[in-house]
C-alpha atoms as a PDB file:
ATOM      1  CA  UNK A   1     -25.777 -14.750   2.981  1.00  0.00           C
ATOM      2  CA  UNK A   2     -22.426 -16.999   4.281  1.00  0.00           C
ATOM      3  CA  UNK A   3     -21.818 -17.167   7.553  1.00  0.00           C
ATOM      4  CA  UNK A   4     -18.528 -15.536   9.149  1.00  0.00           C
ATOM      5  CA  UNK A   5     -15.274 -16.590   7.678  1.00  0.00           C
ATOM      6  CA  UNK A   6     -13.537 -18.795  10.399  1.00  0.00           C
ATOM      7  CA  UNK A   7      -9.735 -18.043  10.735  1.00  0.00           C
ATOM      8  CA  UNK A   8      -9.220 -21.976  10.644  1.00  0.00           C
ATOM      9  CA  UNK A   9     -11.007 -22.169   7.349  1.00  0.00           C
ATOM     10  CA  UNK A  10      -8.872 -19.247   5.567  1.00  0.00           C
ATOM     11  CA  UNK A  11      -5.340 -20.673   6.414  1.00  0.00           C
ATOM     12  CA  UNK A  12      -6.506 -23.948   4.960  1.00  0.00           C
ATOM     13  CA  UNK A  13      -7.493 -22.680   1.983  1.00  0.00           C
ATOM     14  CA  UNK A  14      -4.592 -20.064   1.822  1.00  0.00           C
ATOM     15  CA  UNK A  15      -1.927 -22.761   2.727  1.00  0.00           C
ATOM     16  CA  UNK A  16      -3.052 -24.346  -1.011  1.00  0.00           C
ATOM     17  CA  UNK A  17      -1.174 -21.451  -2.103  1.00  0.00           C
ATOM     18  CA  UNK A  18       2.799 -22.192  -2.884  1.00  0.00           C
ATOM     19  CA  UNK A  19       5.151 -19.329  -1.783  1.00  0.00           C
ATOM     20  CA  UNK A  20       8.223 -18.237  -1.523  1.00  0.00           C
ATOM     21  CA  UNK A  21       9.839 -17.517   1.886  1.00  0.00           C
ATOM     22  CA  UNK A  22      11.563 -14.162   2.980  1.00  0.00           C
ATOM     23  CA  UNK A  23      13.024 -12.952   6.073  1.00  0.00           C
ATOM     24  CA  UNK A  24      12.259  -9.109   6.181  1.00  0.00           C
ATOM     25  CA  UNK A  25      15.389  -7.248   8.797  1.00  0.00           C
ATOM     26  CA  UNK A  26      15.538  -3.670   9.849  1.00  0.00           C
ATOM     27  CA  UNK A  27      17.764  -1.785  12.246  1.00  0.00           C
ATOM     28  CA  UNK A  28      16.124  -0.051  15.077  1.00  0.00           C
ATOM     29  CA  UNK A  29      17.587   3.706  16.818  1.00  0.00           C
ATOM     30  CA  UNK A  30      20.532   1.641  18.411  1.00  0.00           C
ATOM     31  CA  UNK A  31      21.660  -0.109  15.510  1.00  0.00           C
ATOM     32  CA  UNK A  32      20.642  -3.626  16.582  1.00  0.00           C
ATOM     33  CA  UNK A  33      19.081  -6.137  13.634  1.00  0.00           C
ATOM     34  CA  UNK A  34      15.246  -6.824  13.786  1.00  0.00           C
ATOM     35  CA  UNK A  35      14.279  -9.371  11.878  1.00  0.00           C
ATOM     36  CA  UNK A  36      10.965 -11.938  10.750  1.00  0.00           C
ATOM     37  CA  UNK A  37      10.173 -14.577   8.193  1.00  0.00           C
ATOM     38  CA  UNK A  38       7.307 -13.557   6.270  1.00  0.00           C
ATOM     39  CA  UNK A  39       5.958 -15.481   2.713  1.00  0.00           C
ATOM     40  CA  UNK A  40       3.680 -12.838   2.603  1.00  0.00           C
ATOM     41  CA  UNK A  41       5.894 -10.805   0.176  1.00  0.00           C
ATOM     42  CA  UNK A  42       4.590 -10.039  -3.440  1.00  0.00           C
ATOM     43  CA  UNK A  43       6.153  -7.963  -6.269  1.00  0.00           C
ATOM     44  CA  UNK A  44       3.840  -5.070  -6.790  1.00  0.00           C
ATOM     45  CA  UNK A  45       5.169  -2.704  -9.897  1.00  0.00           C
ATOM     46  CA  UNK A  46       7.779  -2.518 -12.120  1.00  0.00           C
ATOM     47  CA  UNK A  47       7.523   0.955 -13.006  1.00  0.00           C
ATOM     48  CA  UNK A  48       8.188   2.110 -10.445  1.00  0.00           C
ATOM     49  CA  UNK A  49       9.740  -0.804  -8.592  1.00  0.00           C
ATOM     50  CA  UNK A  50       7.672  -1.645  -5.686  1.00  0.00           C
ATOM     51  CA  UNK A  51       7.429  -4.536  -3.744  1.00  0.00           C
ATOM     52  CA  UNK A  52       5.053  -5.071  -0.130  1.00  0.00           C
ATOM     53  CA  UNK A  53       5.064  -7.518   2.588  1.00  0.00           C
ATOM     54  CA  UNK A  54       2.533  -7.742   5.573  1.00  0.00           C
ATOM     55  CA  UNK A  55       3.442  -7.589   9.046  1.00  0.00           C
ATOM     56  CA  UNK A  56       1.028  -8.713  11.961  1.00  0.00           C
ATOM     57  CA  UNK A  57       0.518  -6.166  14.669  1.00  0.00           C
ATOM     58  CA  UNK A  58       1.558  -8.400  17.542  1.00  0.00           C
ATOM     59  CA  UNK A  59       5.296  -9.093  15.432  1.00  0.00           C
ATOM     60  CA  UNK A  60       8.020  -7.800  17.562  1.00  0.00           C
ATOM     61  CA  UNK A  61       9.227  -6.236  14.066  1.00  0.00           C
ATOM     62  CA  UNK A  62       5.961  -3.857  14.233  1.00  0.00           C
ATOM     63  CA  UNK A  63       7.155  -1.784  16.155  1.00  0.00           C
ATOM     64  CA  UNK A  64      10.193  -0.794  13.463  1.00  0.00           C
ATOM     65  CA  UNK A  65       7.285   0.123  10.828  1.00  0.00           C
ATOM     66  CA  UNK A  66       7.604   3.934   9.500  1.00  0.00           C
ATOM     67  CA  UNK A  67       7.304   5.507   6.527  1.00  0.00           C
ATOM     68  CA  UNK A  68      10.790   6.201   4.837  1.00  0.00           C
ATOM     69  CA  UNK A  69      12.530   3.414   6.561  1.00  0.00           C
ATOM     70  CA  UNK A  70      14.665   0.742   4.873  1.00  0.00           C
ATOM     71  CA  UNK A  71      14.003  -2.749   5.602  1.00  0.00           C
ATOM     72  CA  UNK A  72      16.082  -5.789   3.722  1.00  0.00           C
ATOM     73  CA  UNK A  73      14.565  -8.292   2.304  1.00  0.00           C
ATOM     74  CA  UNK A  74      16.466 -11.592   1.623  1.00  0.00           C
ATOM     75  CA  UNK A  75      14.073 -14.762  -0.454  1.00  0.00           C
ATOM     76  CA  UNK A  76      15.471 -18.207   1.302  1.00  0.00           C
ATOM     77  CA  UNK A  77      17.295 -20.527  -1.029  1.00  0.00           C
ATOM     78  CA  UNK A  78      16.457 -24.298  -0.577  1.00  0.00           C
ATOM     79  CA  UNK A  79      19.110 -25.375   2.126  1.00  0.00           C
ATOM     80  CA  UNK A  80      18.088 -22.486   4.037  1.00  0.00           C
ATOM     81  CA  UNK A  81      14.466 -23.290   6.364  1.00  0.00           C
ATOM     82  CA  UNK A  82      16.552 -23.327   9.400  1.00  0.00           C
ATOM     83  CA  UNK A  83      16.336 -19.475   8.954  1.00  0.00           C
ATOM     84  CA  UNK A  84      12.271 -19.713   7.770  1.00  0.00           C
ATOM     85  CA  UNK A  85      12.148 -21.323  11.627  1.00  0.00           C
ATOM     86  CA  UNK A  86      14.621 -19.141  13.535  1.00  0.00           C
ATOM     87  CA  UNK A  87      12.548 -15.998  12.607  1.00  0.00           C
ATOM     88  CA  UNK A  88       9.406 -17.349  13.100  1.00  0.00           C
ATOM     89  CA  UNK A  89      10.245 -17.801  16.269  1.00  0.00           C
ATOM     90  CA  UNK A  90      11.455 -21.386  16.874  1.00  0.00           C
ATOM     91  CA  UNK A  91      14.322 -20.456  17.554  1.00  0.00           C
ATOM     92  CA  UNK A  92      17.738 -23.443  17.378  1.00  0.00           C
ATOM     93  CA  UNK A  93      20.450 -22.085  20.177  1.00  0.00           C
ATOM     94  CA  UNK A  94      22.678 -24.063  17.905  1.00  0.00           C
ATOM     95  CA  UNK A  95      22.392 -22.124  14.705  1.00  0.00           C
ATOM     96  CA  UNK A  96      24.512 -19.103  14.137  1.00  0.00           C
ATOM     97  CA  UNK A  97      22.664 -16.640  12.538  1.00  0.00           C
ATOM     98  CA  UNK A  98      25.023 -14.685   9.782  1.00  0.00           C
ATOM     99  CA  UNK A  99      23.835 -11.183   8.686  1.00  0.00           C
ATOM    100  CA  UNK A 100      25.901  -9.592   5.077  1.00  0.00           C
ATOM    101  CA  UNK A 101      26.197  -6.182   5.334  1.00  0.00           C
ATOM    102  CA  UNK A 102      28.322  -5.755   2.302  1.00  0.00           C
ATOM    103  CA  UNK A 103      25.289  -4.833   0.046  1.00  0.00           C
ATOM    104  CA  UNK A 104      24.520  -1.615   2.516  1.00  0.00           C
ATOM    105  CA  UNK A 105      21.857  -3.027   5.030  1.00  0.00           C
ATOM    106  CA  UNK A 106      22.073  -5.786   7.088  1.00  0.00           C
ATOM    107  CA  UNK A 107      20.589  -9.273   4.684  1.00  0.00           C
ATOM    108  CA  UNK A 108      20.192 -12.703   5.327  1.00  0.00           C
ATOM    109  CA  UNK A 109      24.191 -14.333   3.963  1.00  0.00           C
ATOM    110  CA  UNK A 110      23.598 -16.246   0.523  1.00  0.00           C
ATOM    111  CA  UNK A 111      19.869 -16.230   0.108  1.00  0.00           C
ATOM    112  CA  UNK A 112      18.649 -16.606  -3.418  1.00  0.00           C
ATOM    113  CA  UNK A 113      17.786 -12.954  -3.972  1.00  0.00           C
ATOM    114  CA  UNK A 114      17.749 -10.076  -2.313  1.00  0.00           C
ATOM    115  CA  UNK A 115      16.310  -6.504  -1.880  1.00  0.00           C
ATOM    116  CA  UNK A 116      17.288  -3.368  -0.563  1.00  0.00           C
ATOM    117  CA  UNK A 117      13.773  -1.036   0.222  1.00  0.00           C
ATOM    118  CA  UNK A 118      12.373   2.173   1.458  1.00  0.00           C
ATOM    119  CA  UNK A 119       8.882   2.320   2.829  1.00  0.00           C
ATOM    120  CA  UNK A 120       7.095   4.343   0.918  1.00  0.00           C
ATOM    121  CA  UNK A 121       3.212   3.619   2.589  1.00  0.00           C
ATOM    122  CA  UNK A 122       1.443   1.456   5.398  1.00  0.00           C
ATOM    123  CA  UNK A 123      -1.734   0.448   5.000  1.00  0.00           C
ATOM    124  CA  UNK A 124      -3.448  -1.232   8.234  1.00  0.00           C
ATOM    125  CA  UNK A 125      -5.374  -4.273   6.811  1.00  0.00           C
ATOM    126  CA  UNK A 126      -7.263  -6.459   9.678  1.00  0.00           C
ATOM    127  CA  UNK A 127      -4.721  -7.528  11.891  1.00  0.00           C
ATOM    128  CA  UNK A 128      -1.660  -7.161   9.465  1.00  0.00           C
ATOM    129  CA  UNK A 129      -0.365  -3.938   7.529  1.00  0.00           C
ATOM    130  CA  UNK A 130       0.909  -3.778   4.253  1.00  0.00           C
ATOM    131  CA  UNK A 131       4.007  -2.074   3.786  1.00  0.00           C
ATOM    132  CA  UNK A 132       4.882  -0.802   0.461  1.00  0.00           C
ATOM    133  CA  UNK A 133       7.851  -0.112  -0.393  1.00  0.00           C
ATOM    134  CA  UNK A 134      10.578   1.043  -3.229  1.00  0.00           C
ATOM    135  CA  UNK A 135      13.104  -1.013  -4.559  1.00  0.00           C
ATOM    136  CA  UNK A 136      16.335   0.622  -3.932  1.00  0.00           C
ATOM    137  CA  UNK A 137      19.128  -2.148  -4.528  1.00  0.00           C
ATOM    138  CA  UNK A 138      18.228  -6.012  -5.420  1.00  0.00           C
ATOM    139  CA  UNK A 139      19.941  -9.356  -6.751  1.00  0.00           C
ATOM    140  CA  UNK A 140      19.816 -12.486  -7.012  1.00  0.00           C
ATOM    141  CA  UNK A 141      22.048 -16.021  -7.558  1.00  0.00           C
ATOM    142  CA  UNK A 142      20.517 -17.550 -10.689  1.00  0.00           C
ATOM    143  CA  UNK A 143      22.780 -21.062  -8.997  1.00  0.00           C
ATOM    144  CA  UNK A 144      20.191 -21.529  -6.168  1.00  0.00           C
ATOM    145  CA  UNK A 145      16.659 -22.925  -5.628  1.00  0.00           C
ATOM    146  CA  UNK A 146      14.118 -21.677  -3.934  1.00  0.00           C
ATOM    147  CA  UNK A 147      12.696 -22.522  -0.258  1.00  0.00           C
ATOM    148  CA  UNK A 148       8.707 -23.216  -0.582  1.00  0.00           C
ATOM    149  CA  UNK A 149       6.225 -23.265   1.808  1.00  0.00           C
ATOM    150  CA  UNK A 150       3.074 -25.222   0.840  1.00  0.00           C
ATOM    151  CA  UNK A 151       0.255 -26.702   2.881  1.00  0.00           C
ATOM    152  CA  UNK A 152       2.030 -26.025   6.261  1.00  0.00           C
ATOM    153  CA  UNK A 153       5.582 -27.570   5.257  1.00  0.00           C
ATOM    154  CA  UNK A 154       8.549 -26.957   3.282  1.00  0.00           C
ATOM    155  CA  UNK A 155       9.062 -28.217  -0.300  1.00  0.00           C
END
């Protein structure tokens, strides 16, 4: 038998894992933008389209978690980790953060791609939940590269 996984030991060997990063928004009852960077984001099914991103239960964004909802979903382009780090909470007073709402929801201006979704399930899992959710609009800029996060920095 192995002893108990140690939290240290997991995001070591998860951080050997290359991802993408997204900034997940939503709107709350007054209208006002919510919004995290997660790489935790994963294309689920094509048929139908579904895609799911976790969200930690102490996230401010948590709280904006319902079935039915739409939430935005914008994947960073390269020149863009100023946004991975605003998000996540460190935070530049210097940096004006743009939102596009010319797509129908409130997304991240010029990231690589984009998606539109409605939650469709959330799953509590540890001390995350899983949202899935439906595709409901999406593109992308073929022009731009993506922003990577690998081994606790940015490629």
């Amino acid at each position: 038998m192995m002893g108990e996984i140690k939290v240290e030991d997991l995001k070591k060997a998860a951080s050997g894992f290359a991802t993408g990063v997204t900034i997940i928004t939503s709107k709350d009852d007054v209208n006002i933008v919510h919004g995290m960077t997660a790489s935790s984001f994963v294309s689920v099914s094509f048929s139908p389209p579904l895609v799911s991103f976790s969200v930690d239960r102490k996230a401010k964004i948590f709280d904006q978690l319902e079935e039915g909802k739409e939430f935005g979903i914008s994947i960073l382009s390269k020149n863009q980790k100023y946004l991975s780090n605003y998000f996540a909470g460190y935070t530049d007073k210097n940096e004006k953060i743009v939102f596009d709402e010319s797509k129908g929801f409130p997304l991240i201006k010029s990231p690589l791609a984009w998606y539109i979704v409605k939650t469709t399930k959330i799953i509590p899992a540890g001390d995350h939940h899983m949202v899935l959710c439906r595709i409901e609009k999406l593109g992308r800029d073929s022009q731009k590269e993506p922003l990577l996060y690998f081994s606790g920095k940015y490629l």
